[in-house]
PDB file of N, CA and C in Angstrom:
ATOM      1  N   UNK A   1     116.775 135.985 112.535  1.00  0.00           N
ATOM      2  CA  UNK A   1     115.812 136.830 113.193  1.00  0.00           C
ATOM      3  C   UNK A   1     114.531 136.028 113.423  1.00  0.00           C
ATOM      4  N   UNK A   2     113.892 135.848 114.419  1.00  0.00           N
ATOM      5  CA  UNK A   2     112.466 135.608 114.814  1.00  0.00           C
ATOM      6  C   UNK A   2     111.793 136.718 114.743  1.00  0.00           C
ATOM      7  N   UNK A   3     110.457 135.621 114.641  1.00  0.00           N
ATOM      8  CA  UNK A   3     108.803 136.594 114.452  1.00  0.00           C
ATOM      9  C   UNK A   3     108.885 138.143 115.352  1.00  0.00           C
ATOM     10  N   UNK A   4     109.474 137.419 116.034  1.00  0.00           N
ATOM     11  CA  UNK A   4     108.831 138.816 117.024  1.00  0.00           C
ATOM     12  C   UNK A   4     109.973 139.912 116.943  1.00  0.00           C
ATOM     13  N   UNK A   5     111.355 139.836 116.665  1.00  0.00           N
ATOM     14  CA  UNK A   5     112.350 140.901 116.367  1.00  0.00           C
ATOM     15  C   UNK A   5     111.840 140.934 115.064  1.00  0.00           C
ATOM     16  N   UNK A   6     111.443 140.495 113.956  1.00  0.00           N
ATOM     17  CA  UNK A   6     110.830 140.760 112.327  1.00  0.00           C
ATOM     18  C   UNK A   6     109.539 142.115 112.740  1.00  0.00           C
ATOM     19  N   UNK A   7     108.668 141.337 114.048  1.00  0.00           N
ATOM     20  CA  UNK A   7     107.306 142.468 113.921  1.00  0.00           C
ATOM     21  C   UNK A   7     107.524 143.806 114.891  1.00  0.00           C
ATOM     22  N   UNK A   8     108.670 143.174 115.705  1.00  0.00           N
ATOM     23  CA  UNK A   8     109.141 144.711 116.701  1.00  0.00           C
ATOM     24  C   UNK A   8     109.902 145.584 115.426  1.00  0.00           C
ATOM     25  N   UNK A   9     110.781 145.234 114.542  1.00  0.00           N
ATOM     26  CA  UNK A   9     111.774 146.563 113.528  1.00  0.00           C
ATOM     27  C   UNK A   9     110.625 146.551 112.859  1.00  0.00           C
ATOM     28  N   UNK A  10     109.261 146.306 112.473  1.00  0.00           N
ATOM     29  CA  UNK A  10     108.274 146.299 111.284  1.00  0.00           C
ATOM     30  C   UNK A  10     107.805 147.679 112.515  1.00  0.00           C
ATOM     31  N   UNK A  11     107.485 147.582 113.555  1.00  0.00           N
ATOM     32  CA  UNK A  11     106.413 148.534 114.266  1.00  0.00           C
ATOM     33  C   UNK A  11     107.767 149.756 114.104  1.00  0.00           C
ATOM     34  N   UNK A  12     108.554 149.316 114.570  1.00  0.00           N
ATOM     35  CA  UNK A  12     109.724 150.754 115.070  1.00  0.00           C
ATOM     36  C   UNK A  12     109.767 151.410 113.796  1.00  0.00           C
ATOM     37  N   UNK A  13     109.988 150.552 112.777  1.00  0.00           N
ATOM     38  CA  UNK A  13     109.871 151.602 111.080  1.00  0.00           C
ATOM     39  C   UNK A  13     108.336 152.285 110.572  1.00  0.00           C
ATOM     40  N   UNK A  14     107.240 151.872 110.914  1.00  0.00           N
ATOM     41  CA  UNK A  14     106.234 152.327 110.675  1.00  0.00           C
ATOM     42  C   UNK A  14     105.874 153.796 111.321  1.00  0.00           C
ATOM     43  N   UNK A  15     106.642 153.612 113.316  1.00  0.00           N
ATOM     44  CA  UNK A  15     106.279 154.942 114.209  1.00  0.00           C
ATOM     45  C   UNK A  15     107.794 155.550 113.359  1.00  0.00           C
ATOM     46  N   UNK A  16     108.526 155.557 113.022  1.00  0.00           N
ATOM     47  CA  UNK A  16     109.537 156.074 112.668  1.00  0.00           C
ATOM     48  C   UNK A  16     108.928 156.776 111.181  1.00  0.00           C
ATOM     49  N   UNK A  17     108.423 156.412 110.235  1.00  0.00           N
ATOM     50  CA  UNK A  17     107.408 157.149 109.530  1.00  0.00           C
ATOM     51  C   UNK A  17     106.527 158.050 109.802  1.00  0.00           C
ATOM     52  N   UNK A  18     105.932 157.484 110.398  1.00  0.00           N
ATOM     53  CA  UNK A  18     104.438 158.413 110.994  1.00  0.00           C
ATOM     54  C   UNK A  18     105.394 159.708 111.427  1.00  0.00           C
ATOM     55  N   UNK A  19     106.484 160.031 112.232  1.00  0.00           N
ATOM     56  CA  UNK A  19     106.804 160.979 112.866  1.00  0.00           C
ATOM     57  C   UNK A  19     108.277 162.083 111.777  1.00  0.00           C
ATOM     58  N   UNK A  20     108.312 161.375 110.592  1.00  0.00           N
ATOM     59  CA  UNK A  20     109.318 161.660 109.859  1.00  0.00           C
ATOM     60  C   UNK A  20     109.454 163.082 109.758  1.00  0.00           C
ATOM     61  N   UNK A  21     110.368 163.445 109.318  1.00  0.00           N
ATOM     62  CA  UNK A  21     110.870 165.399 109.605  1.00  0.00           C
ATOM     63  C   UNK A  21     110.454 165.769 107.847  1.00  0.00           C
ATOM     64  N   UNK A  22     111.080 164.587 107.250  1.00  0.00           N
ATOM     65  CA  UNK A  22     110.852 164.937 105.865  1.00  0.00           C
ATOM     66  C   UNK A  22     109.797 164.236 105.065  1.00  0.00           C
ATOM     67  N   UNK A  23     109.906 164.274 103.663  1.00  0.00           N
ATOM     68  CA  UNK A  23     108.876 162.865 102.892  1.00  0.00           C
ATOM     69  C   UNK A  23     109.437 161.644 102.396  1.00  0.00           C
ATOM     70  N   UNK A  24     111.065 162.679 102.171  1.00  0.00           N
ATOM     71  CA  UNK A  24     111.507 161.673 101.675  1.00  0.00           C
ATOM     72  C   UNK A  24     112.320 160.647 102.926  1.00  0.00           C
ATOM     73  N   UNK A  25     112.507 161.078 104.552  1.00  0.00           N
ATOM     74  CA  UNK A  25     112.726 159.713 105.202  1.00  0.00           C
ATOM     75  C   UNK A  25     111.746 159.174 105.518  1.00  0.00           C
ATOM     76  N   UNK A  26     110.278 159.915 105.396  1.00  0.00           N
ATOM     77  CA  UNK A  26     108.978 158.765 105.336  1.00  0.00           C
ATOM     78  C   UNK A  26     109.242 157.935 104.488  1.00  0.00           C
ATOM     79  N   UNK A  27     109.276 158.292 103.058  1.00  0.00           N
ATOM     80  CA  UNK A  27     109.150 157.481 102.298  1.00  0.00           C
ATOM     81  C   UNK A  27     109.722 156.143 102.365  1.00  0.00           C
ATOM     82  N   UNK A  28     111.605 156.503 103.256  1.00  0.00           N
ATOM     83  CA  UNK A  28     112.216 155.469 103.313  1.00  0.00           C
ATOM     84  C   UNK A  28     111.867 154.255 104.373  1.00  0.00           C
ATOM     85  N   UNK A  29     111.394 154.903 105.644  1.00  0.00           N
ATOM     86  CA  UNK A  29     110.505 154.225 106.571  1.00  0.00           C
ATOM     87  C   UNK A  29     109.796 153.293 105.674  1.00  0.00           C
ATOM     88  N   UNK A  30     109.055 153.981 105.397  1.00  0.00           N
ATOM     89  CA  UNK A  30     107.827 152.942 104.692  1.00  0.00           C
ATOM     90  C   UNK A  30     108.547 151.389 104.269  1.00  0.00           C
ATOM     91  N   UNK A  31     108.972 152.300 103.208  1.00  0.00           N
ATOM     92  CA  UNK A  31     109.979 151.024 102.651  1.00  0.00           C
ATOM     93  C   UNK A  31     110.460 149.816 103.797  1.00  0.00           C
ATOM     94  N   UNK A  32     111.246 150.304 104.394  1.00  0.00           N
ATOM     95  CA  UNK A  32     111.603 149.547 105.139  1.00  0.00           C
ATOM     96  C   UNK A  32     110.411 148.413 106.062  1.00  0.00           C
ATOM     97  N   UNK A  33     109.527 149.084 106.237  1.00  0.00           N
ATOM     98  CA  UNK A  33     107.903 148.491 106.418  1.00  0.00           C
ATOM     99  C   UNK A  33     107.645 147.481 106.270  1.00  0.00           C
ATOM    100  N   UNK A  34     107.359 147.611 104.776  1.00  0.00           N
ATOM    101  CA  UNK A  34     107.033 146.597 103.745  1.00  0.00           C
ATOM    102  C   UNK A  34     108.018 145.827 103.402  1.00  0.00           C
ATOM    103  N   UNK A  35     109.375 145.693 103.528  1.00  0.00           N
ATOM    104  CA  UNK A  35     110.565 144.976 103.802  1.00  0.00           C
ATOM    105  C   UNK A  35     110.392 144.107 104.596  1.00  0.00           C
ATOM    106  N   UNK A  36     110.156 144.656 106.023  1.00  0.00           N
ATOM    107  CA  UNK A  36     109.827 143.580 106.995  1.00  0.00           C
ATOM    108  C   UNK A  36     108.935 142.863 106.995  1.00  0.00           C
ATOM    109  N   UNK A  37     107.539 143.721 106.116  1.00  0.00           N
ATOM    110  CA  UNK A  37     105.904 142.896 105.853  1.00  0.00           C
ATOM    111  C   UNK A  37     106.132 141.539 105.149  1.00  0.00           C
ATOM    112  N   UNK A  38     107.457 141.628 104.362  1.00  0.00           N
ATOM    113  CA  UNK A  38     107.333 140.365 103.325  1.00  0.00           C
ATOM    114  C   UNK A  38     108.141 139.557 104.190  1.00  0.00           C
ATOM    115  N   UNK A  39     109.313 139.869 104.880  1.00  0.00           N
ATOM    116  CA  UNK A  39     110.099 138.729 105.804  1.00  0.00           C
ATOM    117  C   UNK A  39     108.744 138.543 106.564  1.00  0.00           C
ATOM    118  N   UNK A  40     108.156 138.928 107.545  1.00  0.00           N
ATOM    119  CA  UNK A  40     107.284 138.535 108.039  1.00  0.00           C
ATOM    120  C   UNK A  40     106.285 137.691 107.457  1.00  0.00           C
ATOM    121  N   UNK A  41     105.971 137.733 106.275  1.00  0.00           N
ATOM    122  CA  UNK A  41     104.958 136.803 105.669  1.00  0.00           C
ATOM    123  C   UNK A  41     105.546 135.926 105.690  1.00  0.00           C
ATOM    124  N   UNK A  42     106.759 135.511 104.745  1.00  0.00           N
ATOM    125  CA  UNK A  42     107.642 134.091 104.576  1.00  0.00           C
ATOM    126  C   UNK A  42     107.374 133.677 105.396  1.00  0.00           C
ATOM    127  N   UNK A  43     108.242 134.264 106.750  1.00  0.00           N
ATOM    128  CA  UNK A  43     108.472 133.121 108.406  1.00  0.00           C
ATOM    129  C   UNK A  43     106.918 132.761 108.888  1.00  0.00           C
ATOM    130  N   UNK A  44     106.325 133.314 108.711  1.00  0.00           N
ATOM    131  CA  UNK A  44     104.738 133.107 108.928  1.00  0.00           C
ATOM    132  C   UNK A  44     104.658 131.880 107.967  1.00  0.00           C
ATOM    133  N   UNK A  45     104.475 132.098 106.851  1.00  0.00           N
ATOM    134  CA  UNK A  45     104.815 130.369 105.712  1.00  0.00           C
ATOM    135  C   UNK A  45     105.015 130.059 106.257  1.00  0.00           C
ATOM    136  N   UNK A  46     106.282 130.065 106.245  1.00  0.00           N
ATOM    137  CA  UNK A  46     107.022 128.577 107.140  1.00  0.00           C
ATOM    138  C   UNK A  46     106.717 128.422 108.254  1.00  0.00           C
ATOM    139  N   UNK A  47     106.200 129.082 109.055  1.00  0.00           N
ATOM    140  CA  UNK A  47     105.725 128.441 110.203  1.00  0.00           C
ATOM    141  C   UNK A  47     104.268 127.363 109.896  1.00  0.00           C
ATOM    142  N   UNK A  48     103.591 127.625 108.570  1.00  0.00           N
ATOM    143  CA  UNK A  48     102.158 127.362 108.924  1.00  0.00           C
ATOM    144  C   UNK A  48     101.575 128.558 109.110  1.00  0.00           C
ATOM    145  N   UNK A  49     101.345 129.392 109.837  1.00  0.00           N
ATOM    146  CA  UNK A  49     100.791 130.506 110.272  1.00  0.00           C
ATOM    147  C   UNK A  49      99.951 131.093 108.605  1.00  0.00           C
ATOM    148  N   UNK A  50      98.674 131.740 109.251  1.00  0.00           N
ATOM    149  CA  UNK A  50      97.786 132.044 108.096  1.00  0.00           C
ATOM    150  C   UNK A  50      97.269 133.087 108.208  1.00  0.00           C
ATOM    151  N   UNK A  51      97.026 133.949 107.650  1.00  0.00           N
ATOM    152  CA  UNK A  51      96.733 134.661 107.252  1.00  0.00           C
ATOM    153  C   UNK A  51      98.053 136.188 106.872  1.00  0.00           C
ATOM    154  N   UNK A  52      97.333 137.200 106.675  1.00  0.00           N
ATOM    155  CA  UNK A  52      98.324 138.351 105.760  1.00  0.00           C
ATOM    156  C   UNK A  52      97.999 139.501 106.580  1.00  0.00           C
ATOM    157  N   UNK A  53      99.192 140.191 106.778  1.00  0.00           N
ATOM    158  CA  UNK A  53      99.282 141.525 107.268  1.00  0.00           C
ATOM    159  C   UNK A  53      98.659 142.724 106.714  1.00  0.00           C
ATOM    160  N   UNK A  54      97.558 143.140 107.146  1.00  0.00           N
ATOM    161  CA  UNK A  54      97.015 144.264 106.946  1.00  0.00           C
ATOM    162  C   UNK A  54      97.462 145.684 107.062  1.00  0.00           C
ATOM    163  N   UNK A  55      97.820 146.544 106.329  1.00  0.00           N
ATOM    164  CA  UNK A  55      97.694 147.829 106.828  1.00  0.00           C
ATOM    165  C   UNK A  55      96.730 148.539 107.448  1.00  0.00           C
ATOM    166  N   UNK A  56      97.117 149.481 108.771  1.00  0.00           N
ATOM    167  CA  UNK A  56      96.003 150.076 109.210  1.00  0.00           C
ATOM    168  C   UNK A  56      95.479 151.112 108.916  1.00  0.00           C
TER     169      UNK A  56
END
């Protein structure tokens, strides 16, 4: 997977939260979130790339 399919399923799980029916498939959204937040950090490592993903 590349950066940008890592930060497109990171956005699609976050609006997939925000709009959840229940708490508990928010909850799982989320998760999945922060799943991608940390693949995304690594490949960012390894690229060099600096700095850290903020929540908004």
């Amino acid at each position: 997977m590349d950066l940008n399919d890592l930060l497109h399923r990171h956005q699609v799980a976050l609006m997939r939260a925000a709009t959840a029916a229940t708490p508990q498939a928010r909850q799982s959204h989320d998760g999945t979130a922060r799943c991608y937040e940390d693949k995304i950090e690594t490949l960012r490592n390894l690229l060099g790339a600096s700095g850290r993903m903020v929540a908004a």
